[in-house]
Protein backbone atom coordinates (compact mmCIF):
# COMPACT_ATOMS: atom_id res chain seq x y z
CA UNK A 1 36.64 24.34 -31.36
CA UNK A 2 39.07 20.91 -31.84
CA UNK A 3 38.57 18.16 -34.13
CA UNK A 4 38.70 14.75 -33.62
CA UNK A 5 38.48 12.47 -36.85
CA UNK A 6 35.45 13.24 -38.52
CA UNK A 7 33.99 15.35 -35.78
CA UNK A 8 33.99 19.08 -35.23
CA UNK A 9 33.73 19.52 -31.36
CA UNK A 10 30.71 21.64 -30.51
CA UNK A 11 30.54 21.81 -26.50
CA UNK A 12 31.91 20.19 -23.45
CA UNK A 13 29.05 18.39 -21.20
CA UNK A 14 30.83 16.64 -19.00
CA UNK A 15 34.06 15.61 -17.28
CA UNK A 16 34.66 12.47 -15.53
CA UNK A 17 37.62 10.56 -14.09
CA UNK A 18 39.24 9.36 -17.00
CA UNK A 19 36.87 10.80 -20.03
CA UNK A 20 35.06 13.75 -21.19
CA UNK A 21 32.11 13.88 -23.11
CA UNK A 22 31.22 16.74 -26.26
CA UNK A 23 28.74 17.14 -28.25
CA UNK A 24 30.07 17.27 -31.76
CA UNK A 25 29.00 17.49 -35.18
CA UNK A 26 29.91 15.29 -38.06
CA UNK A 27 31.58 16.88 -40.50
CA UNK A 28 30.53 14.66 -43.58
CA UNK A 29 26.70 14.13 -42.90
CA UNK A 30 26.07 17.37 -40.62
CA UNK A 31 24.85 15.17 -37.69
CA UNK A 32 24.36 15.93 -34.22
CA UNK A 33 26.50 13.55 -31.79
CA UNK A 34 28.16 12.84 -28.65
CA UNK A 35 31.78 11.99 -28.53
CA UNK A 36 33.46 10.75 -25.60
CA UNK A 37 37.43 10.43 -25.25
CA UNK A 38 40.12 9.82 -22.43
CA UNK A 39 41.41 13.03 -20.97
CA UNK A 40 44.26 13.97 -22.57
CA UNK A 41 45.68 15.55 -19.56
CA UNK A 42 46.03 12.75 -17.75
CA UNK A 43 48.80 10.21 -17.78
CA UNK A 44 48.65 7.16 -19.85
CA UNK A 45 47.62 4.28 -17.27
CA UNK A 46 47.27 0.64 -19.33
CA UNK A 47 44.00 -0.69 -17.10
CA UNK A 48 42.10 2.61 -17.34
CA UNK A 49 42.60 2.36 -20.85
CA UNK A 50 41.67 -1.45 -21.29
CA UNK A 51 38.69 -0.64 -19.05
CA UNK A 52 37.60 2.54 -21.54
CA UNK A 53 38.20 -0.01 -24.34
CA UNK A 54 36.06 -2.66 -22.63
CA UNK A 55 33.18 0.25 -22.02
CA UNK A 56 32.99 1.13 -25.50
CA UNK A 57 33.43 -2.72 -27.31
CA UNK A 58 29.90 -3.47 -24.81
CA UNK A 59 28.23 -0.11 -25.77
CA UNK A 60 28.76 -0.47 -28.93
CA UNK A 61 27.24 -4.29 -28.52
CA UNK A 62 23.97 -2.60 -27.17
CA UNK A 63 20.79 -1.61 -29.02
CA UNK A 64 17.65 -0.48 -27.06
CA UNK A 65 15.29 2.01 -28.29
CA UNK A 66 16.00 4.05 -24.59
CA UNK A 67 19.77 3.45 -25.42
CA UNK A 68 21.98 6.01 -27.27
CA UNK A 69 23.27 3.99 -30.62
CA UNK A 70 27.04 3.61 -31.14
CA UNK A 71 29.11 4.64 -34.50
CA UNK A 72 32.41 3.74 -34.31
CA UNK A 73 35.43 2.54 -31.85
């Protein structure tokens, strides 16, 4: 399967409006993780991007043991 950065797409779980979410394995450290991107076969729309940007910057802000952890933006 594709590649994004670092990791090696394993399996599509889900599609949504504007994202899609795959589990993935890091290439470096062999880790199981979850990767979620915009659709790249939609069109390039400025506010759905500012409000996947704004998703991510609070996700990443979050830490709860019930909570999935964040790695990178």
């Amino acid at each position: 399967m594709a590649r994004i950065g670092n990791y090696e797409l394993i399996d599509k779980l889900a599609t949504g409006g504007v994202a899609e979410i795959y589990r993935a394995r890091n290439v470096a450290t062999g880790e199981i993780v979850v990767v979620k991107r915009i659709r790249p076969d939609i069109d390039f729309d400025p506010e759905q991007h500012a409000g996947f940007e704004r998703e991510l910057s609070l996700a990443l802000m979050c830490t709860h043991k019930n909570l999935i952890r964040g790695f990178e933006h």
